[in-house]
C-alpha atoms as a PDB file:
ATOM      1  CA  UNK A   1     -69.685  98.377-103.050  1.00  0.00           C
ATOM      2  CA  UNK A   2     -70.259  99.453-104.300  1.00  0.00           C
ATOM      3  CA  UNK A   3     -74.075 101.203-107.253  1.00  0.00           C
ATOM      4  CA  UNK A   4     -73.429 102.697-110.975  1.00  0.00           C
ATOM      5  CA  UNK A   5     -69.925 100.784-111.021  1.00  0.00           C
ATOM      6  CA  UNK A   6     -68.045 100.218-114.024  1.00  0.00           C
ATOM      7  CA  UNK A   7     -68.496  96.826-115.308  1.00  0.00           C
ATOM      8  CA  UNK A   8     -65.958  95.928-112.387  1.00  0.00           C
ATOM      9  CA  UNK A   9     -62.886  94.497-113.341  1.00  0.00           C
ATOM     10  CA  UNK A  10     -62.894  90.707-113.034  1.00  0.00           C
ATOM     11  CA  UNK A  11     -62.002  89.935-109.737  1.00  0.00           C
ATOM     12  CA  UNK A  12     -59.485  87.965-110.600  1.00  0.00           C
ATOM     13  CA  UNK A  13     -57.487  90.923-112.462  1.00  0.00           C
ATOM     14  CA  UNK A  14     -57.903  93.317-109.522  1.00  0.00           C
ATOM     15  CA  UNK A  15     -54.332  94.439-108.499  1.00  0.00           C
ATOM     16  CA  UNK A  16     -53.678  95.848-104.987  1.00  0.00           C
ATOM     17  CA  UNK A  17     -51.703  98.989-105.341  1.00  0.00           C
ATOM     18  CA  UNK A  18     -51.596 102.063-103.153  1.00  0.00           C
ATOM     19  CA  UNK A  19     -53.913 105.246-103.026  1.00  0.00           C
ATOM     20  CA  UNK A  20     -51.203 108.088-103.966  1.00  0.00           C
ATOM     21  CA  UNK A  21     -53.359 111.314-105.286  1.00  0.00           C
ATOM     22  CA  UNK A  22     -56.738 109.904-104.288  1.00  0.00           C
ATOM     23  CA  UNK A  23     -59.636 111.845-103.046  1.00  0.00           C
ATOM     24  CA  UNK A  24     -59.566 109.843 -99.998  1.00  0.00           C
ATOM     25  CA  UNK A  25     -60.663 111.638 -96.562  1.00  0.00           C
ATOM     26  CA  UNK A  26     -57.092 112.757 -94.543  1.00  0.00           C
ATOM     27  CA  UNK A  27     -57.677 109.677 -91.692  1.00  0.00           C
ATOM     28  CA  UNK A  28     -58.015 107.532 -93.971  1.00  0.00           C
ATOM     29  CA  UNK A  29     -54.488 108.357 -95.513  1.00  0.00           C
ATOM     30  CA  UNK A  30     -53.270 106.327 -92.125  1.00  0.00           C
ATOM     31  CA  UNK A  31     -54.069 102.983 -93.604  1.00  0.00           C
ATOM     32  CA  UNK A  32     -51.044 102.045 -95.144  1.00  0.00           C
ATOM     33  CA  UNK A  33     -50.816  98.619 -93.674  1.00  0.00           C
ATOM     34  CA  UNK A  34     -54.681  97.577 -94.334  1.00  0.00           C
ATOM     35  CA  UNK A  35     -54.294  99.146 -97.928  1.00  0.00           C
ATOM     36  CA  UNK A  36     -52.336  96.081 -98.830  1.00  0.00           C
ATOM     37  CA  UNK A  37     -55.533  93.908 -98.311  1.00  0.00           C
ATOM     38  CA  UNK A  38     -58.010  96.263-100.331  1.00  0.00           C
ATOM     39  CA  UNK A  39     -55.275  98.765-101.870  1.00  0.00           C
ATOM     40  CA  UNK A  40     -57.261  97.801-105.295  1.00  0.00           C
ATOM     41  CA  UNK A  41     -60.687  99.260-103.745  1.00  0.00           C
ATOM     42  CA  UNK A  42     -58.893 102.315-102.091  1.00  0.00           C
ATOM     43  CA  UNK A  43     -57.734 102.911-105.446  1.00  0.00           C
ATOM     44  CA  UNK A  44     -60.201 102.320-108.014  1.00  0.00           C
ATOM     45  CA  UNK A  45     -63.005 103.839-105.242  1.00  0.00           C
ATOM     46  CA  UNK A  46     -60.770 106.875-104.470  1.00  0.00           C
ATOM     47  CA  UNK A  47     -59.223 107.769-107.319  1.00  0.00           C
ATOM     48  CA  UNK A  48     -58.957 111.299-108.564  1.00  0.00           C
ATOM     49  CA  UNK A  49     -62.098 112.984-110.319  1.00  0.00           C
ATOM     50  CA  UNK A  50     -64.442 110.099-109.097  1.00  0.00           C
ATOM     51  CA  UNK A  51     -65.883 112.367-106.103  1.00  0.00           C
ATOM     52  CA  UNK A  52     -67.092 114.963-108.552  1.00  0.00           C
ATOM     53  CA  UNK A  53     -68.313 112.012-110.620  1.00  0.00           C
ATOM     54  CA  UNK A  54     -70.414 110.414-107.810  1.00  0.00           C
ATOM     55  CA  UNK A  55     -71.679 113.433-106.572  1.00  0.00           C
ATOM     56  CA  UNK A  56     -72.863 114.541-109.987  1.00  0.00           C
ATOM     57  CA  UNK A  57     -75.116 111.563-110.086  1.00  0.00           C
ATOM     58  CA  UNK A  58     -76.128 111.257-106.220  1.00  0.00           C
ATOM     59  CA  UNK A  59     -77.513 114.548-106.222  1.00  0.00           C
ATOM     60  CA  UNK A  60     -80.263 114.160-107.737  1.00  0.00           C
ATOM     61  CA  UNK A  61     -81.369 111.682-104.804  1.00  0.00           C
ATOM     62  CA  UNK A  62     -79.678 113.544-102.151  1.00  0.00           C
ATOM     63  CA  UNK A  63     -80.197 117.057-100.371  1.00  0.00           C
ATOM     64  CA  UNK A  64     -78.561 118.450 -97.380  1.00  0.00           C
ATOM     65  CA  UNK A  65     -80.178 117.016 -93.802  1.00  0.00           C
ATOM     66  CA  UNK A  66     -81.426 113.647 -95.816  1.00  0.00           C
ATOM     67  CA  UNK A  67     -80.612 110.518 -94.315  1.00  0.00           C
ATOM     68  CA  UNK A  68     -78.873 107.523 -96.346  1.00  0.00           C
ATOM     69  CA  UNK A  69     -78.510 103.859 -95.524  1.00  0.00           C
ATOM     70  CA  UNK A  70     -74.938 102.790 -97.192  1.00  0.00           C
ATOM     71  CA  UNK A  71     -75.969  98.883 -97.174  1.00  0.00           C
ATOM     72  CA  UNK A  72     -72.351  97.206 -97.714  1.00  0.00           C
ATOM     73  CA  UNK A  73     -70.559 100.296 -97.289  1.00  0.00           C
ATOM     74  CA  UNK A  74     -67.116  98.702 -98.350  1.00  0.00           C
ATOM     75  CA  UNK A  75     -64.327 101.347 -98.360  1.00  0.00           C
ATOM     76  CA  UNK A  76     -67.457 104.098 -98.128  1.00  0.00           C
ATOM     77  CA  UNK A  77     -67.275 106.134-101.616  1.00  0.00           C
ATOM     78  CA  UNK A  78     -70.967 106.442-101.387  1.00  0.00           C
ATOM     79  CA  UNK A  79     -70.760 107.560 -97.878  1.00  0.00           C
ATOM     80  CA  UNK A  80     -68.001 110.003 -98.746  1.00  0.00           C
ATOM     81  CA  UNK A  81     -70.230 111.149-101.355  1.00  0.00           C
ATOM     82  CA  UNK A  82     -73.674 111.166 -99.363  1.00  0.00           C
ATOM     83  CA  UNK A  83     -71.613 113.469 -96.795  1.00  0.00           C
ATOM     84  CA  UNK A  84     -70.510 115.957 -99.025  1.00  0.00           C
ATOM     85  CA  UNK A  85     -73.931 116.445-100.593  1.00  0.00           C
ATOM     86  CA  UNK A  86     -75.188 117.029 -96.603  1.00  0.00           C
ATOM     87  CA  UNK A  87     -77.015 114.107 -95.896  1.00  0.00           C
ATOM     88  CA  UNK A  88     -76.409 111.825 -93.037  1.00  0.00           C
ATOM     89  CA  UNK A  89     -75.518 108.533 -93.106  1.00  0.00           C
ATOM     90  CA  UNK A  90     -75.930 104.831 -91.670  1.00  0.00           C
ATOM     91  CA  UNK A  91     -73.200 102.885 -93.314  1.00  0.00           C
ATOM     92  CA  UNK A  92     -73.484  99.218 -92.601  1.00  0.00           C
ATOM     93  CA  UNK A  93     -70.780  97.063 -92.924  1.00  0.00           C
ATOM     94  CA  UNK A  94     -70.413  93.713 -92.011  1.00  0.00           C
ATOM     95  CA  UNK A  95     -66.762  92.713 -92.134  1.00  0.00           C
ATOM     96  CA  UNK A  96     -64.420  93.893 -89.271  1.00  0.00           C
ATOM     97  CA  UNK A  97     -61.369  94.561 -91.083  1.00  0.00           C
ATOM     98  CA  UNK A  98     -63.332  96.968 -93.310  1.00  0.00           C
ATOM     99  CA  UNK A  99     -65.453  98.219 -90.512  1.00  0.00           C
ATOM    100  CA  UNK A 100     -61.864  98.973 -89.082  1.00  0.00           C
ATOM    101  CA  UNK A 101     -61.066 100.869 -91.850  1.00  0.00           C
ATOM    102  CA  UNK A 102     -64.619 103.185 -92.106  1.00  0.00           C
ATOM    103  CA  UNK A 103     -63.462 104.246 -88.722  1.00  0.00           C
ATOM    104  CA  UNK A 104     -60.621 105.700 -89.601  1.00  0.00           C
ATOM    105  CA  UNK A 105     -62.149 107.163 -92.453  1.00  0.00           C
ATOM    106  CA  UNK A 106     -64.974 109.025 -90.992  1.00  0.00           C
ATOM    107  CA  UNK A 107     -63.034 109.297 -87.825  1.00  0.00           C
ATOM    108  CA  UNK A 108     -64.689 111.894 -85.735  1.00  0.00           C
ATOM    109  CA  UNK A 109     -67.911 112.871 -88.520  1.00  0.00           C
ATOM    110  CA  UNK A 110     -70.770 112.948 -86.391  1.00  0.00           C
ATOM    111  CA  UNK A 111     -72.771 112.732 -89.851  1.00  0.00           C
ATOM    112  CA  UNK A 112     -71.770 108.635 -90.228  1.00  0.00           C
ATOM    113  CA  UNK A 113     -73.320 106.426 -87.751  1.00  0.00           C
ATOM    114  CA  UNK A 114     -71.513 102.741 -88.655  1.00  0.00           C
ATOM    115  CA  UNK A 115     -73.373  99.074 -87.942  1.00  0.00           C
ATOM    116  CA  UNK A 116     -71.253  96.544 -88.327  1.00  0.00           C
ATOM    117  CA  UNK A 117     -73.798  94.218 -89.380  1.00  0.00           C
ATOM    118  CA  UNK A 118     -75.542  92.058 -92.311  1.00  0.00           C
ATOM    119  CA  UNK A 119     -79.116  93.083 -93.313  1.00  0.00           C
ATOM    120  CA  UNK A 120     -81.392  90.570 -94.510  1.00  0.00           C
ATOM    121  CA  UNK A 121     -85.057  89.901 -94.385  1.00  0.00           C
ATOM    122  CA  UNK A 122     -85.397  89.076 -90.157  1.00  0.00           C
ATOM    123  CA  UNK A 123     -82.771  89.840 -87.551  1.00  0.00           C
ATOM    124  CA  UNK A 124     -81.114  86.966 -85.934  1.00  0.00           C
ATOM    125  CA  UNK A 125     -77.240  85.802 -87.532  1.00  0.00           C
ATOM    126  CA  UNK A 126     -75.836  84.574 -90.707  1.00  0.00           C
ATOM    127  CA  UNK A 127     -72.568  83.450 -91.851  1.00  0.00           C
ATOM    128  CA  UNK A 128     -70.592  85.722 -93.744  1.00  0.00           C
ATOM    129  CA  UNK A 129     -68.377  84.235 -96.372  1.00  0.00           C
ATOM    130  CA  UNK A 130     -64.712  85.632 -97.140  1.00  0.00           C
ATOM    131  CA  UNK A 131     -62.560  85.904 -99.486  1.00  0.00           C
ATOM    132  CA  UNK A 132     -59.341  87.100 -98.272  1.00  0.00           C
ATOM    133  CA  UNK A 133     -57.357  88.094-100.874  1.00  0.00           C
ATOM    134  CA  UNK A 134     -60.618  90.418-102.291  1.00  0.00           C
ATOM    135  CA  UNK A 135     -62.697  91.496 -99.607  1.00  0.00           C
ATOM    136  CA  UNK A 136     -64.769  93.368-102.261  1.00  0.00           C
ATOM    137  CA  UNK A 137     -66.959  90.106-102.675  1.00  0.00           C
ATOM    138  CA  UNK A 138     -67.669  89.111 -98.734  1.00  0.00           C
ATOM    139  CA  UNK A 139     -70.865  87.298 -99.142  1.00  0.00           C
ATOM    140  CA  UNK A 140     -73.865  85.880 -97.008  1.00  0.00           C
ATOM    141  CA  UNK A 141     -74.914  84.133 -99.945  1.00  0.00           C
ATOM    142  CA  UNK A 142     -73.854  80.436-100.636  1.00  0.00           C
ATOM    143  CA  UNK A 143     -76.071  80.633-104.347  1.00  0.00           C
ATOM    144  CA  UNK A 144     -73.697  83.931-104.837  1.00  0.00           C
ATOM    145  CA  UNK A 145     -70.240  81.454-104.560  1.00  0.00           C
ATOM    146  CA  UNK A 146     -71.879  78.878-106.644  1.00  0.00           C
ATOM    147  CA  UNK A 147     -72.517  80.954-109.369  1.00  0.00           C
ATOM    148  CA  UNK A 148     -69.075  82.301-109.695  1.00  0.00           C
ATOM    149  CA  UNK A 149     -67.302  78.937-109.047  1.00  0.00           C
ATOM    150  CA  UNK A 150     -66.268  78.465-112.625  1.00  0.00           C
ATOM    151  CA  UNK A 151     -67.730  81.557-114.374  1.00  0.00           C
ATOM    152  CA  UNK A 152     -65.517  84.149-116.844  1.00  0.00           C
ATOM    153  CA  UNK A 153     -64.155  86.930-114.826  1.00  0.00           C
ATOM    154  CA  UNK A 154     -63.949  84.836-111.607  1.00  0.00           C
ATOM    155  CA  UNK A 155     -61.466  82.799-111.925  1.00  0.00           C
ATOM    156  CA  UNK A 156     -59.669  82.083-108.838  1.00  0.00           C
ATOM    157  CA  UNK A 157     -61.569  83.525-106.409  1.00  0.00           C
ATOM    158  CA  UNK A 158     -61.843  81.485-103.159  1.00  0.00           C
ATOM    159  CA  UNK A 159     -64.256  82.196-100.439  1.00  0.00           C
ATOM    160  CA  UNK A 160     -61.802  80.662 -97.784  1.00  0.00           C
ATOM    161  CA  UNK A 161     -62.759  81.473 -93.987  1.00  0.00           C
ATOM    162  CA  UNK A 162     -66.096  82.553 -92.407  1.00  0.00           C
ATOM    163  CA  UNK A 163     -67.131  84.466 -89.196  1.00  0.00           C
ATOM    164  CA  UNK A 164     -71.112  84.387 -87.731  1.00  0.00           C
ATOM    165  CA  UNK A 165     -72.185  88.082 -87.769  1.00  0.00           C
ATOM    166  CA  UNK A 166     -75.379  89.737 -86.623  1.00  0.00           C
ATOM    167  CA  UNK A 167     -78.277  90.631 -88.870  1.00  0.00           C
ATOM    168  CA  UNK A 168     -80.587  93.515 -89.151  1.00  0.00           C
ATOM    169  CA  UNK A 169     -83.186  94.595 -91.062  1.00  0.00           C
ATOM    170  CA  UNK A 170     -83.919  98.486 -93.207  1.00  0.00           C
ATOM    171  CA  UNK A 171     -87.289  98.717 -91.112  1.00  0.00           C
ATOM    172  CA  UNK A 172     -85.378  98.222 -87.684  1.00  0.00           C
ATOM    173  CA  UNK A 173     -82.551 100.903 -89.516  1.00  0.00           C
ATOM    174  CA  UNK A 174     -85.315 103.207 -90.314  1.00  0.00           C
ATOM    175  CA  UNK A 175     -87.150 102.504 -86.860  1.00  0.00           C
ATOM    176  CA  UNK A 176     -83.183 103.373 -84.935  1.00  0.00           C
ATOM    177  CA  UNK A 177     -82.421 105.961 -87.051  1.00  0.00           C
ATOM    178  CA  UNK A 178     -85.333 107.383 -88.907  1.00  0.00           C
ATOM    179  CA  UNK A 179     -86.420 106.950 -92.698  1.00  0.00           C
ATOM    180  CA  UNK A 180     -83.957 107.202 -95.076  1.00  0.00           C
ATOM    181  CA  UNK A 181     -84.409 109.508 -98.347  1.00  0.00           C
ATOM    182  CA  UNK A 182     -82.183 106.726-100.793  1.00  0.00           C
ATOM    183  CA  UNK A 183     -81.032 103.350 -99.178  1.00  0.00           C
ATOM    184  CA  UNK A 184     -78.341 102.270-101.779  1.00  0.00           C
ATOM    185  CA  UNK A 185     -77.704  98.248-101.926  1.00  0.00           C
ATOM    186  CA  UNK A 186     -74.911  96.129-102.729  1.00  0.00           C
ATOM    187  CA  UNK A 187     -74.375  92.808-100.796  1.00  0.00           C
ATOM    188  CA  UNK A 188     -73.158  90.246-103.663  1.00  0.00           C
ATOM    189  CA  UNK A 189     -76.042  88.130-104.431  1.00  0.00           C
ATOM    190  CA  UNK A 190     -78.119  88.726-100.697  1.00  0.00           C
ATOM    191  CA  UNK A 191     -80.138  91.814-102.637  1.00  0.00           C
ATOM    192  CA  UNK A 192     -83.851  90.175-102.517  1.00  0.00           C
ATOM    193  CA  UNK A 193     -83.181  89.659 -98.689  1.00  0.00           C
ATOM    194  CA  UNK A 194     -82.412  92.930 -98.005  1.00  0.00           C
ATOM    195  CA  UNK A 195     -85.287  94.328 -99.767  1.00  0.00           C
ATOM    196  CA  UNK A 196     -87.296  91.266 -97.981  1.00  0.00           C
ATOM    197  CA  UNK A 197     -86.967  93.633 -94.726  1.00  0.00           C
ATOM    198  CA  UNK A 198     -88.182  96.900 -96.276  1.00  0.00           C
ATOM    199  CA  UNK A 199     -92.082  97.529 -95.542  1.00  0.00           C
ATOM    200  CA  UNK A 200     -91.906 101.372 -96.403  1.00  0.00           C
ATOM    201  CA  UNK A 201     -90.359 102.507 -99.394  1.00  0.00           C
ATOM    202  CA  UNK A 202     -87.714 105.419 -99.267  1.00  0.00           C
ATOM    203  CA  UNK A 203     -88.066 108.003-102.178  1.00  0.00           C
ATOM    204  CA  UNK A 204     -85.784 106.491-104.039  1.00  0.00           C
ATOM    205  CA  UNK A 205     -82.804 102.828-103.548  1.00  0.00           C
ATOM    206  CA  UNK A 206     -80.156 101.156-106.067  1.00  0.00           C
ATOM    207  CA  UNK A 207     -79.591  97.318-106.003  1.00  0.00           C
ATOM    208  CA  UNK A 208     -76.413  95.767-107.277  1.00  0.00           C
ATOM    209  CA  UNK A 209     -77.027  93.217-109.989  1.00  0.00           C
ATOM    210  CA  UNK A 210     -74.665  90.735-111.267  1.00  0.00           C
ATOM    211  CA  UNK A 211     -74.817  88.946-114.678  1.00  0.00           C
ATOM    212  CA  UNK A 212     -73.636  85.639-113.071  1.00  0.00           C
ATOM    213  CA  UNK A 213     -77.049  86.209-110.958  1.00  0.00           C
ATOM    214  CA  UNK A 214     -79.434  87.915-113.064  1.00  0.00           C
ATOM    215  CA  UNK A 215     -82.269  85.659-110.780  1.00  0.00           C
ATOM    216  CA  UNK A 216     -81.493  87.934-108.041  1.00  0.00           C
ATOM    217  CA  UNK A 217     -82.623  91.002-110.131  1.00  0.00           C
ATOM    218  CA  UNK A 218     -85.305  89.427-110.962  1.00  0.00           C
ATOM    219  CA  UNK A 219     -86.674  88.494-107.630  1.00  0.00           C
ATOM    220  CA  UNK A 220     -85.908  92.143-106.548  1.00  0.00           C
ATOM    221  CA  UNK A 221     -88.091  94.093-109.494  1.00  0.00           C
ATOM    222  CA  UNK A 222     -91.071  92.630-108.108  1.00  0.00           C
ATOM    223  CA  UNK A 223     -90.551  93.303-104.678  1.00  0.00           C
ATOM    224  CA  UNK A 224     -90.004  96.710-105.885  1.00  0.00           C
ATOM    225  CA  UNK A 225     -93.340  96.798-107.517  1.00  0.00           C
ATOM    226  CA  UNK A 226     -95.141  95.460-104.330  1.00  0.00           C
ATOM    227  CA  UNK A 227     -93.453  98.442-102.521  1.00  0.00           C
ATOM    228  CA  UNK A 228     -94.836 101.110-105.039  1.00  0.00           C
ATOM    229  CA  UNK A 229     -92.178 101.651-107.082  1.00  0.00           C
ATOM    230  CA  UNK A 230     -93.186 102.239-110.947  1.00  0.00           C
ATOM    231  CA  UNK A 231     -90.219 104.099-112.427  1.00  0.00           C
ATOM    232  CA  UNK A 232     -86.494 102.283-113.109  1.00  0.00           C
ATOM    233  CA  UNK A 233     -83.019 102.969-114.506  1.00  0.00           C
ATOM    234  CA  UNK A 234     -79.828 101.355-114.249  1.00  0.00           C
ATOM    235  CA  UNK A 235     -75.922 102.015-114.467  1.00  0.00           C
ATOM    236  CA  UNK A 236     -73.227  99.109-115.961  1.00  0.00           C
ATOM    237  CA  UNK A 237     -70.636  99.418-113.830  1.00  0.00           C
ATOM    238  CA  UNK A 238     -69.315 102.521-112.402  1.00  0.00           C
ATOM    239  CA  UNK A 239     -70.129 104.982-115.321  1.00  0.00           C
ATOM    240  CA  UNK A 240     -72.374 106.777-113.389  1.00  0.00           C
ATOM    241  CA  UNK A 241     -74.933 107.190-116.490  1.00  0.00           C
ATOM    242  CA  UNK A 242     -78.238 105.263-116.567  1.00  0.00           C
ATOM    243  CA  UNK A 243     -78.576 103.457-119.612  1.00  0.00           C
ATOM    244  CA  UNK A 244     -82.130 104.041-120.256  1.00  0.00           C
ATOM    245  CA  UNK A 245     -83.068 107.527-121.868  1.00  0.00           C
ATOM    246  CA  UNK A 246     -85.991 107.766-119.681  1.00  0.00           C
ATOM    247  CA  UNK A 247     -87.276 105.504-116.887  1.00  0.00           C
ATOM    248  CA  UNK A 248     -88.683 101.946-117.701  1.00  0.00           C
ATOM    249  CA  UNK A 249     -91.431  99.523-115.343  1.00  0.00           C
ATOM    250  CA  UNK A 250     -90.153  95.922-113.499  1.00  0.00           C
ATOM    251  CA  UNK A 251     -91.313  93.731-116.531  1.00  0.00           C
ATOM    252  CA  UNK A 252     -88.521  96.084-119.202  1.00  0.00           C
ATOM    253  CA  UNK A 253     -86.087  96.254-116.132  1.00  0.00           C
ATOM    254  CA  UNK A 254     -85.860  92.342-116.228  1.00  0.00           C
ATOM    255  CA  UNK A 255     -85.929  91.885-119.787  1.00  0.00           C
ATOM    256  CA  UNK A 256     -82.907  94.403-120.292  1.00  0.00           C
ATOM    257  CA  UNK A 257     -80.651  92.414-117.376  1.00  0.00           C
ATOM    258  CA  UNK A 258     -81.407  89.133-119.145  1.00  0.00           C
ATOM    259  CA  UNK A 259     -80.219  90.266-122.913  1.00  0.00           C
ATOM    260  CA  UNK A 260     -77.001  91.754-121.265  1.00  0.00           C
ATOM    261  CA  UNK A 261     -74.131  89.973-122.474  1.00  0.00           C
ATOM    262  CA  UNK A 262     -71.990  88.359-120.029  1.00  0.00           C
ATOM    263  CA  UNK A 263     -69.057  90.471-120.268  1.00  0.00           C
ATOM    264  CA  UNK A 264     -71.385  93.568-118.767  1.00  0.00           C
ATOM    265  CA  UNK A 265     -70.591  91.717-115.483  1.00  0.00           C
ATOM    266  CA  UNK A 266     -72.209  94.263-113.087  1.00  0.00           C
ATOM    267  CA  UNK A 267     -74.303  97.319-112.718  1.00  0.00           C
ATOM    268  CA  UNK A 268     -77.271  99.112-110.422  1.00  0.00           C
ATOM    269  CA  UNK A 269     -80.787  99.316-110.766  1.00  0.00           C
ATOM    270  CA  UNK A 270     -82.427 102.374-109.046  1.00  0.00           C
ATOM    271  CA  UNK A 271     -86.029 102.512-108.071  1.00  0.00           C
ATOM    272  CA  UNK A 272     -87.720 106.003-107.330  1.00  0.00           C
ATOM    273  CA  UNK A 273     -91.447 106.924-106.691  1.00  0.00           C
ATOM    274  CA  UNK A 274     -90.508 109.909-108.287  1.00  0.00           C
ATOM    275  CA  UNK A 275     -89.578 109.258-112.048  1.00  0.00           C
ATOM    276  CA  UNK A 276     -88.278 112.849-112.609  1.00  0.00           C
ATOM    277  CA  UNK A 277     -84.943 111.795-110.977  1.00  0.00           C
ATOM    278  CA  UNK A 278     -84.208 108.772-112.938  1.00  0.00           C
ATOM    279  CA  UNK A 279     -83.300 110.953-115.988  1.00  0.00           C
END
């Protein structure tokens, strides 16, 4: 999910334990049997102080009655957020365990609208890869598994079933449910064909980056620029603070990812035509 994460932990380290004292909604407090597949995500997502801390940072993009696309809305953090700064949301979410879940989370909040679908550059259907024991990296993205086959902080992972799900794109989103304000993006390596499907750019979006795929960033940035967008920051991880002082163009953006050291492992890059609110 994500999206300003903390270099996440490796993977492979993740431990599945409960949600006791998290900030998660009261339905959600039902899942006690699906917590022992993503327990680690309820967790580290949910845990106590981190609303304040994301809605801190999100409100700066976010106002009461804006509209937010949650692409790979996960355990939906960023849609709890989104909803308690007043905007509504469209969380998409591909995998049905997890869409399960959201529904029992935002059980009976008119506010979420949930699509349990990929995005990518043209609707049709893709193959969704999973990794059971971490649902966290579900991926559409064969170049994604590749480049974590073998790499530090990995180890172990194993992308072992698949299901065919449907795929949509942000214009036919935007076209269903209107324009979005801030479209935040985090899909494990299938970034560039997300933004692939975007022909109007919101105010402001976030892309995950990894630093096993630091291509992907680098496709994004200029796809970015094509869209208008001249003013960039980033998170590592989930510290919810953008590394950058003030906002930088692409061409610095790409640079930066590329002298990160390995052991950054993951951040977000955020786009805005607006460079006031990258500060």
């Amino acid at each position: 999910m994500a999206t300003c994460r903390q270099a996440r932990p490796a993977p492979s380290r993740q431990k599945k334990e409960g949600v006791r004292g998290s900030s998660l909604p009261r339905p959600a407090r039902a899942l006690t049997g699906f917590a022992k597949i993503v327990g680690a995500s309820l967790r580290t997502y949910y845990a106590p102080g981190r609303a304040e801390l994301l809605d801190g940072f999100y409100r700066r993009f976010l106002a009461p009655g804006d509209l937010a696309f949650d692409i790979g809305t996960h355990v939906g953090d960023r849609t709890a957020s989104f909803r308690r700064l007043g905007a509504r949301v469209v969380a998409v979410e591909p995998q049905p365990q997890l869409a399960r879940a959201l529904r029992l989370i935002f059980h009976g909040d008119p506010g979420v609208t949930l699509v349990p679908a990929l995005v990518g550059a043209e609707p049709g259907e893709a193959v969704l890869r999973l990794n059971s024991a971490n649902p966290t990296v579900a991926t559409a993205s064969t170049d994604f598994i590749a480049a974590a086959h073998g790499a530090g902080g990995w180890e172990g992972q194993r992308w072992d079933a698949e299901i065919a799900r449907p795929v949509t794109t942000l214009d036919a989103l935007a076209a269903e449910h209107g324009e979005p304000t801030f479209v935040k993006i985090d899909v494990e390596g299938f970034e560039a064909a997300v933004l692939r499907g975007l022909s109007r750019p919101p105010r402001a979006l976030s892309f995950e980056f990894t630093t096993i795929q630091r291509r992907v960033a680098a496709e994004c940035l200029p796809l970015l620029a094509a869209l208008g967008y001249r003013a960039f920051n980033a998170c590592l991880g989930e510290t919810m603070r953008f590394g950058h002082a003030a906002p930088i163009d692409a061409d610095a953006m790409r640079r930066w990812i590329e002298a990160l050291p390995h052991a950054a492992n993951s951040g977000d890059v955020y786009a805005c035509l607006e460079a006031g609110r990258l500060v």
